[in-house]
Structures are given as structure tokens and as C-alpha cells.
C-alpha atoms as a PDB file:
ATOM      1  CA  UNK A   1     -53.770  51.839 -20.181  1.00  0.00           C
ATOM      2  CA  UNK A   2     -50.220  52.880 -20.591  1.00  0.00           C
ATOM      3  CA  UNK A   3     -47.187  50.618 -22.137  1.00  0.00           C
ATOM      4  CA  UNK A   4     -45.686  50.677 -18.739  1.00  0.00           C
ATOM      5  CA  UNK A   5     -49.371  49.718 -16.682  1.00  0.00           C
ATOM      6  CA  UNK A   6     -49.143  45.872 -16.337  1.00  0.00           C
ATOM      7  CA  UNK A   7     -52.155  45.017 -17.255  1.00  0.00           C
ATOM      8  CA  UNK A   8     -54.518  43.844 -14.435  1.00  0.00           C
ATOM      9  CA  UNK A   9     -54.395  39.939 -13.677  1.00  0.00           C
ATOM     10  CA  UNK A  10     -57.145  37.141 -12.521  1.00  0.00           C
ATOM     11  CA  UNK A  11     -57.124  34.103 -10.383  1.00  0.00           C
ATOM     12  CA  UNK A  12     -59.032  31.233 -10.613  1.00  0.00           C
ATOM     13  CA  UNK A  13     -59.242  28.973  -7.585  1.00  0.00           C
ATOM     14  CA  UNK A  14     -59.552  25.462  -9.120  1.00  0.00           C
ATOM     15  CA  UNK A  15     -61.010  23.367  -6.375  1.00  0.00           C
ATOM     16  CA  UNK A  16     -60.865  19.368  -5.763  1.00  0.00           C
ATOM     17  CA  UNK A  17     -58.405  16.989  -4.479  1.00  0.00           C
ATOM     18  CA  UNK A  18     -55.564  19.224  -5.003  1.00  0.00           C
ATOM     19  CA  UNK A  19     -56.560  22.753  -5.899  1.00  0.00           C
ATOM     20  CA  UNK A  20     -54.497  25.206  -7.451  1.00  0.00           C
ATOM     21  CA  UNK A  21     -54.155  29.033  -9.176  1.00  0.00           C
ATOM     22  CA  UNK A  22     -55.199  29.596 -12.586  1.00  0.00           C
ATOM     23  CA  UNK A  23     -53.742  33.347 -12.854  1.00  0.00           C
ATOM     24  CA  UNK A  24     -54.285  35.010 -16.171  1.00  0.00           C
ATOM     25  CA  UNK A  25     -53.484  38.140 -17.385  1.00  0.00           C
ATOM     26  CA  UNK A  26     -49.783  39.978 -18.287  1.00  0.00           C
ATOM     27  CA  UNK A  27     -46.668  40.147 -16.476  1.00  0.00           C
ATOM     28  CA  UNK A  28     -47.540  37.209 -14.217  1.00  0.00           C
ATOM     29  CA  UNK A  29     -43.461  35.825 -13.464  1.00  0.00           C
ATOM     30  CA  UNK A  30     -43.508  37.706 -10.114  1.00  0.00           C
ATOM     31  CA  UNK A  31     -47.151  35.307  -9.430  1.00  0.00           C
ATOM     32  CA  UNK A  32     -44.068  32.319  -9.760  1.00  0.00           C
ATOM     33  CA  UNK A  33     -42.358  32.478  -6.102  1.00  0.00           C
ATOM     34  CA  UNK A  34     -46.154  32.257  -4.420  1.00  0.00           C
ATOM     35  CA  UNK A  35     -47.523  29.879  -6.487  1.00  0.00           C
ATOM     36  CA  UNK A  36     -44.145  27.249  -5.739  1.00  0.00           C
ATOM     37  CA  UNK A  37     -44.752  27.579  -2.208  1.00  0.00           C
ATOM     38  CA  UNK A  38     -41.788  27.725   0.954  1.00  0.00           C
ATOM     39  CA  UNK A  39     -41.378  24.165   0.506  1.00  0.00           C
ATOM     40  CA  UNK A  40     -39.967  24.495  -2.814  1.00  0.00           C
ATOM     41  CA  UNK A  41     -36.317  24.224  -3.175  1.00  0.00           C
ATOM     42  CA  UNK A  42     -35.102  23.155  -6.660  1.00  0.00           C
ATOM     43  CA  UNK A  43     -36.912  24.336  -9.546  1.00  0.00           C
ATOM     44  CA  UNK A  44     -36.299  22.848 -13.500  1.00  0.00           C
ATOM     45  CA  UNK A  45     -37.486  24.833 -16.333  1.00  0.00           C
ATOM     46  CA  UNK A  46     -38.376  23.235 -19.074  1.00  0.00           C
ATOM     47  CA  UNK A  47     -38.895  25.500 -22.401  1.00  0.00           C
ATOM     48  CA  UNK A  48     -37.987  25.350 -25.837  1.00  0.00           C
ATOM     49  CA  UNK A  49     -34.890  26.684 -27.417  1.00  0.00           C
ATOM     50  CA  UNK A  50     -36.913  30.123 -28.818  1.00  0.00           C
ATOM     51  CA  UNK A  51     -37.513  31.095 -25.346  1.00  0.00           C
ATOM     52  CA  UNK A  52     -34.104  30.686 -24.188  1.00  0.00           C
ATOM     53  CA  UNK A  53     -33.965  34.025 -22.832  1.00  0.00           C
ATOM     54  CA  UNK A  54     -36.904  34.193 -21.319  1.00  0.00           C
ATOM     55  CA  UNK A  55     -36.079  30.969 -19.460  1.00  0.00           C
ATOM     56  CA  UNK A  56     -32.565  32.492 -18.324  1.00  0.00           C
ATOM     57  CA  UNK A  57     -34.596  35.790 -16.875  1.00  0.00           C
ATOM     58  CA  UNK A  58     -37.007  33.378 -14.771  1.00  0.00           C
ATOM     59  CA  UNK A  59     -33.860  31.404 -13.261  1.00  0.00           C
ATOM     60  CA  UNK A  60     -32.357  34.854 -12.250  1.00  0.00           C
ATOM     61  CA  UNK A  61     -35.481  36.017 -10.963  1.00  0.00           C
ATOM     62  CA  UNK A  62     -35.320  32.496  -8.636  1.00  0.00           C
ATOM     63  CA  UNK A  63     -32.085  32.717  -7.840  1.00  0.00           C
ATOM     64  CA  UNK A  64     -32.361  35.922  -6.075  1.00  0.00           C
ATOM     65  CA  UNK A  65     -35.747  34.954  -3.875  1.00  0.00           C
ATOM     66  CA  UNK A  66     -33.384  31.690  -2.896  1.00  0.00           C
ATOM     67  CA  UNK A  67     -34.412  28.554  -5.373  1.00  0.00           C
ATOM     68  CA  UNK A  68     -32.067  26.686  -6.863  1.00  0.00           C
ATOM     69  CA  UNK A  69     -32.901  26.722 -10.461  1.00  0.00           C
ATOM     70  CA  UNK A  70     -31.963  24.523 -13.155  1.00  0.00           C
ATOM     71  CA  UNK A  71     -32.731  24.980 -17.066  1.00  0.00           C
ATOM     72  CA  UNK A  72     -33.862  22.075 -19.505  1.00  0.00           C
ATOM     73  CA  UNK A  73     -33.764  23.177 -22.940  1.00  0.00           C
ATOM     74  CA  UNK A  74     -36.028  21.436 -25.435  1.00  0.00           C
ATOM     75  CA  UNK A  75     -36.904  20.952 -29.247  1.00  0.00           C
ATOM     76  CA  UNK A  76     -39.274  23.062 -30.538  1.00  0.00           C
ATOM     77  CA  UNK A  77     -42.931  21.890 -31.024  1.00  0.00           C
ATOM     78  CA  UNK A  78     -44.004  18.184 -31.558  1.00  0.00           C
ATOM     79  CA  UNK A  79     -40.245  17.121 -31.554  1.00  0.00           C
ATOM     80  CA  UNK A  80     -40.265  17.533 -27.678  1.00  0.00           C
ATOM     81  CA  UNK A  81     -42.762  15.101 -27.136  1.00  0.00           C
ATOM     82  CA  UNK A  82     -40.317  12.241 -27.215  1.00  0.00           C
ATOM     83  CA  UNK A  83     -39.392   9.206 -25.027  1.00  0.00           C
ATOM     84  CA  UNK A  84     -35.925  10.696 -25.539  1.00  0.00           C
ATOM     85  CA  UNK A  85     -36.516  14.017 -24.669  1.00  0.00           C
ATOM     86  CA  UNK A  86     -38.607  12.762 -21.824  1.00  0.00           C
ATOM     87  CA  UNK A  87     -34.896  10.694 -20.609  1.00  0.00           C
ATOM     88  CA  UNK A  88     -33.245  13.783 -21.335  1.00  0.00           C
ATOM     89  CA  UNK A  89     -35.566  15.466 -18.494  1.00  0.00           C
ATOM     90  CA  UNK A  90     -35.293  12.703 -16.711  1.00  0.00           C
ATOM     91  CA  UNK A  91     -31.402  12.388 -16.401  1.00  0.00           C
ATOM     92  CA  UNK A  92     -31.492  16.473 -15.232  1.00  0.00           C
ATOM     93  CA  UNK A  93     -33.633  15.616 -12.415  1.00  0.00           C
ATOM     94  CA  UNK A  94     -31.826  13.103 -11.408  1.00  0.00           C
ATOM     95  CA  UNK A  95     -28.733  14.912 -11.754  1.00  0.00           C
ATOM     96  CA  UNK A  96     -30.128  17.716  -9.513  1.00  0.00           C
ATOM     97  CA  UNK A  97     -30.952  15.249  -6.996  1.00  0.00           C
ATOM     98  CA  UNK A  98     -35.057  16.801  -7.073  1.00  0.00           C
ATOM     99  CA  UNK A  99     -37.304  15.459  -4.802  1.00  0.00           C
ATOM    100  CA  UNK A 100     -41.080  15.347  -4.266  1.00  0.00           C
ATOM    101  CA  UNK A 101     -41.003  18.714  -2.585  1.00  0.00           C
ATOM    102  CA  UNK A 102     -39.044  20.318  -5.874  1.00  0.00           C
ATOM    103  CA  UNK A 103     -41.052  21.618  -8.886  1.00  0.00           C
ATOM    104  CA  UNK A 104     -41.272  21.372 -12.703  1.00  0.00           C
ATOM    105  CA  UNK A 105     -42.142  24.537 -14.415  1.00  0.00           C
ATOM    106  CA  UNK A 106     -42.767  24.692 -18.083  1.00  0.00           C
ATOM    107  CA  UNK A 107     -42.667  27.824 -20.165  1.00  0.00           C
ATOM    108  CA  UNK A 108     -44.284  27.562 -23.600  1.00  0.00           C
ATOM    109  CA  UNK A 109     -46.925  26.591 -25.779  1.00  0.00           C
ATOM    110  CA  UNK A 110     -49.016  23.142 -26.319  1.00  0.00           C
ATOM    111  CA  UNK A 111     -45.904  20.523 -27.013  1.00  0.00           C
ATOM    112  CA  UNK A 112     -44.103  21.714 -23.497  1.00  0.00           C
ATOM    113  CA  UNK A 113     -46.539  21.881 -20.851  1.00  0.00           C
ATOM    114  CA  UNK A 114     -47.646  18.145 -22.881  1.00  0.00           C
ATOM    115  CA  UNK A 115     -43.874  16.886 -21.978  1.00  0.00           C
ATOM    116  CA  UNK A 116     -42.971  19.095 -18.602  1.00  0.00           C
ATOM    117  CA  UNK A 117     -46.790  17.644 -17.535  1.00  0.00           C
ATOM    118  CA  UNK A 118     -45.660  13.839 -18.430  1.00  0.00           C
ATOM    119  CA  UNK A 119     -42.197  14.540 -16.894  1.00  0.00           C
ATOM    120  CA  UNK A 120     -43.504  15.374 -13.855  1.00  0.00           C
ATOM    121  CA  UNK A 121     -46.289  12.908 -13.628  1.00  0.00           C
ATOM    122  CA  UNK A 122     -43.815  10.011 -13.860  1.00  0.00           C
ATOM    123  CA  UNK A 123     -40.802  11.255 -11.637  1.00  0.00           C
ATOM    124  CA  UNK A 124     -40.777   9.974  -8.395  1.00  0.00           C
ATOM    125  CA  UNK A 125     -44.948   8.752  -8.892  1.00  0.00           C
ATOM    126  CA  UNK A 126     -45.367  12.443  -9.768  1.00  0.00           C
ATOM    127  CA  UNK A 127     -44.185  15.873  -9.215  1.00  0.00           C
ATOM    128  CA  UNK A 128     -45.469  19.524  -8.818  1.00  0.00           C
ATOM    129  CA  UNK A 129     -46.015  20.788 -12.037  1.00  0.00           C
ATOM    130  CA  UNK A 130     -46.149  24.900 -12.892  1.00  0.00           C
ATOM    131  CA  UNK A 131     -47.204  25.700 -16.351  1.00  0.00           C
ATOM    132  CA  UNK A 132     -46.097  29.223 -17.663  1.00  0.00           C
ATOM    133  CA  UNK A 133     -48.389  28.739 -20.779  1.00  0.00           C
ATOM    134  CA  UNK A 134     -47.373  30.996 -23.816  1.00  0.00           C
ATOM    135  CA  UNK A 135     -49.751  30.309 -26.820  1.00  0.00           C
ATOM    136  CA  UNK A 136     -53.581  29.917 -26.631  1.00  0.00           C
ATOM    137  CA  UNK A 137     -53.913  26.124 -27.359  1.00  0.00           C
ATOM    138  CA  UNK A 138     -51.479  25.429 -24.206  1.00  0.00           C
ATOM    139  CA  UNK A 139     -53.665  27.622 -21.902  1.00  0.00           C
ATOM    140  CA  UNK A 140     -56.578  25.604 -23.179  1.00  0.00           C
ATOM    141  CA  UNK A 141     -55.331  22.075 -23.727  1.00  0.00           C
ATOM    142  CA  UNK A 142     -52.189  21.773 -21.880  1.00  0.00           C
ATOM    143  CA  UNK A 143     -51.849  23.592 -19.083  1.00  0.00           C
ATOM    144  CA  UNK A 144     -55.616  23.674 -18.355  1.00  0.00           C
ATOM    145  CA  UNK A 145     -56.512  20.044 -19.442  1.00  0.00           C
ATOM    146  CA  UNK A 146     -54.466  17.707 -17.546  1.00  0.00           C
ATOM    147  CA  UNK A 147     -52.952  15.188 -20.239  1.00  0.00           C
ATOM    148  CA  UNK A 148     -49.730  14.583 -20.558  1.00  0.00           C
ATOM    149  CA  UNK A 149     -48.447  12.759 -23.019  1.00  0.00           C
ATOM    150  CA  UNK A 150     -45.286  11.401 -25.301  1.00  0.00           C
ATOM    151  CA  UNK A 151     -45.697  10.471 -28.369  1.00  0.00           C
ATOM    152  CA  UNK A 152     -44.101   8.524 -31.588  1.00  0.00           C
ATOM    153  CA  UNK A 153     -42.945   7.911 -34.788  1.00  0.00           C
ATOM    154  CA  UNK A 154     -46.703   7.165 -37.070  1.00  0.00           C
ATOM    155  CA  UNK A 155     -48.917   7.528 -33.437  1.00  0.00           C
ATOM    156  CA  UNK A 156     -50.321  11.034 -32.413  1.00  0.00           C
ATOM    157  CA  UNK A 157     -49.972   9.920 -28.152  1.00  0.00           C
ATOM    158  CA  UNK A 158     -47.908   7.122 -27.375  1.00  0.00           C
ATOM    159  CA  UNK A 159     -48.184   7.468 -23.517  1.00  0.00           C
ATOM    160  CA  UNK A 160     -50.230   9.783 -21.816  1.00  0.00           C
ATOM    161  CA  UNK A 161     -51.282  10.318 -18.124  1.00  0.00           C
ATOM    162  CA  UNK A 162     -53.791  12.745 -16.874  1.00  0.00           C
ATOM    163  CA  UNK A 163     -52.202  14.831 -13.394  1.00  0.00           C
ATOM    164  CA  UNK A 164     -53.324  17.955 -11.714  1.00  0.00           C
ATOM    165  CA  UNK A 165     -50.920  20.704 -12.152  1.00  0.00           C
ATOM    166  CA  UNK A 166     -49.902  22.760  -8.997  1.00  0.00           C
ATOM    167  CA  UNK A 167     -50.189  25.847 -10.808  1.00  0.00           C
ATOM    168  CA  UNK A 168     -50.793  28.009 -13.831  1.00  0.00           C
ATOM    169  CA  UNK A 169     -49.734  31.109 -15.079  1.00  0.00           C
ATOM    170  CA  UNK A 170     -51.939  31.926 -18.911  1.00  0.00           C
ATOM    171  CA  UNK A 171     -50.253  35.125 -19.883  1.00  0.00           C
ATOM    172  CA  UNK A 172     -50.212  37.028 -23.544  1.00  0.00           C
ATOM    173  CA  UNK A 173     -47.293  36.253 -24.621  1.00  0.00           C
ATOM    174  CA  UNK A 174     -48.679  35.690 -28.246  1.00  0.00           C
ATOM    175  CA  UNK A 175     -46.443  36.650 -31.121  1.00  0.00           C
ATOM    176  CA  UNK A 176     -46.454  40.746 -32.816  1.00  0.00           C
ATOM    177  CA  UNK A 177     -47.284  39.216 -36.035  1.00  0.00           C
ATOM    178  CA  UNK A 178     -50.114  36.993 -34.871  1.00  0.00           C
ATOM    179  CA  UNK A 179     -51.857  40.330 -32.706  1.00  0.00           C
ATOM    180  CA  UNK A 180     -51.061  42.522 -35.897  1.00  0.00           C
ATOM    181  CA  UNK A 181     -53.204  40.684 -37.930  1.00  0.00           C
ATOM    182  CA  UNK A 182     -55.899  40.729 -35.862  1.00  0.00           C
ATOM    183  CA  UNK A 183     -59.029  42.379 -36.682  1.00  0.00           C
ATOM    184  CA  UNK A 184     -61.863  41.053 -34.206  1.00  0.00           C
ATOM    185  CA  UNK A 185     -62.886  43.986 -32.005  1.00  0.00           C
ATOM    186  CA  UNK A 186     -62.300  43.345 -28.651  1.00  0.00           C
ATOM    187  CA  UNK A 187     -59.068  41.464 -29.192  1.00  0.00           C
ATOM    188  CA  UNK A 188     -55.635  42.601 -28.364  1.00  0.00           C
ATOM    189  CA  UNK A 189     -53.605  44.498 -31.111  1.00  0.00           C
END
């Protein structure tokens, strides 16, 4: 397959009380406008400050299909997964005037699909929730397993709520180095 051949993608139908897309693969972002639905009209991102750009491209790429997008940038790692960073969240959504129809996507790895998850779960008695899932534990734990959770000073989970997610997009956006040192067969280099 050629550097410019998206790589093929998957969905997974996850079925219950609410079911939702699990799509996996590469160059998922244009999977984003289906999976928020025509009832959708504000979206927040929430991602960390690393994927700032990446964050920015998504909002343009809303923008232009008619969302109204706003951007949420958060610490890095464990330090999101705050009661203040949850506020912080908090005070953006209310400042956007979202409703129960509007979204929350995350974009990134473990910590912010924990907080975007939590966020959403507690605004308004819960939210749609969209995770854009950038590192294999998030795909796994996060965005796959339902918790959501704050946490602490000396306590791993302070708060945590399990939700169903509206949405999922588990894409490879792993870092060079990590794929560089790889030597399993079978696994992306």
C-alpha cells in the first residue's frame, strides 16, 4: 500500500441501549461529521496542548460542513484529570451555551477521553461523547471501557462514572519513535 492509500478502515456496531460506531483504522476525521449526527450543532474539543494542531485542523474541518466548533485545551497526561480542569470544561460549555443535542469530542490518549468522558457524563445529566483515541491504552481503556473519572492529590480515581460514548474513532496515530522500535512481525513500522 502506497504513502498516499489511506489505509482501509473497520466498524464495529456496538449494540445495547444506545449503540454506537467503533471505527478503526487510519485517516478516520472525515468518519467525524457522520458519526455526530444532523442534530449536532456545537461541538467542544477537548485535547491536550501537544495536539494543538491537530485539534485546530478538526475545528476547520467542522466549520466548513456547518458545526460550530469550540476548542478546550488541556494539561498533558494525569494532570487533566482534575476537578479543576473538569470546571475549566465546564465553564466553556457553559459559555457556549451547549445543550443535550451538542457533542464532546476528545482527541488523545488515556487521561483525555478519562476527563472529556466525565465531562460529558455530568453536563446537563450527560452528554454525547466522541472519542478520537490516539494511543493504544485509550482505545482499550478509555474510549472503549466506559469510565470516566477525576482524580486527586494521593487517590488514583476520585470520582468516576461509567457512560456509553456516542462514538469512537481508534486510529494509529502512535508516535515515529514508538513504531521505529518495533520489531514484532506483523506490527506497523
Amino acid at each position: 500500500m502506497s504513502a498516499t492509500t489511506p489505509a482501509p478502515s473497520s466498524t464495529v456496531r456496538v449494540e445495547g441501549d444506545a449503540p454506537y460506531d467503533v471505527v478503526i483504522g487510519s485517516h478516520l476525521l472525515g468518519e467525524l461529521p457522520r458519526l455526530l449526527g444532523d442534530s449536532t450543532t456545537k461541538v467542544l474539543i477537548i485535547s491536550p496542548a501537544a495536539l494543538a494542531a491537530s485539534a485546530a485542523a478538526i475545528r476547520d474541518d467542522l466549520v466548513a460542513v456547518g458545526y460550530t466548533v469550540v476548542l478546550a485545551e488541556i494539561p498533558d497526561a494525569e494532570a487533566a484529570k482534575s476537578i479543576e480542569v473538569a470546571s475549566f470544561c465546564w465553564q466553556v460549555l457553559g459559555q457556549a451555551e451547549f445543550t443535550r443535542s451538542d457533542v464532546i469530542v476528545s482527541l488523545g490518549g488515556g487521561a483525555t477521553t478519562d476527563l472529556a468522558g466525565f465531562v460529558a457524563s455530568t453536563w446537563l445529566r450527560g452528554v454525547r461523547v466522541i472519542h478520537i483515541a490516539t494511543t493504544l491504552l485509550a482505545m482499550v481503556d478509555a474510549a472503549v471501557g466506559g469510565r470516566r473519572v477525576s482524580t486527586r492529590p494521593r487517590a488514583r480515581t476520585w470520582s468516576a462514572r461509567f457512560t456509553r460514548r456516542s462514538g469512537c474513532c481508534a486510529t494509529s496515530l502512535l508516535s515515529r519513535r514508538c513504531r521505529d522500535t518495533t520489531t514484532s512481525p506483523g506490527l506497523p513500522r
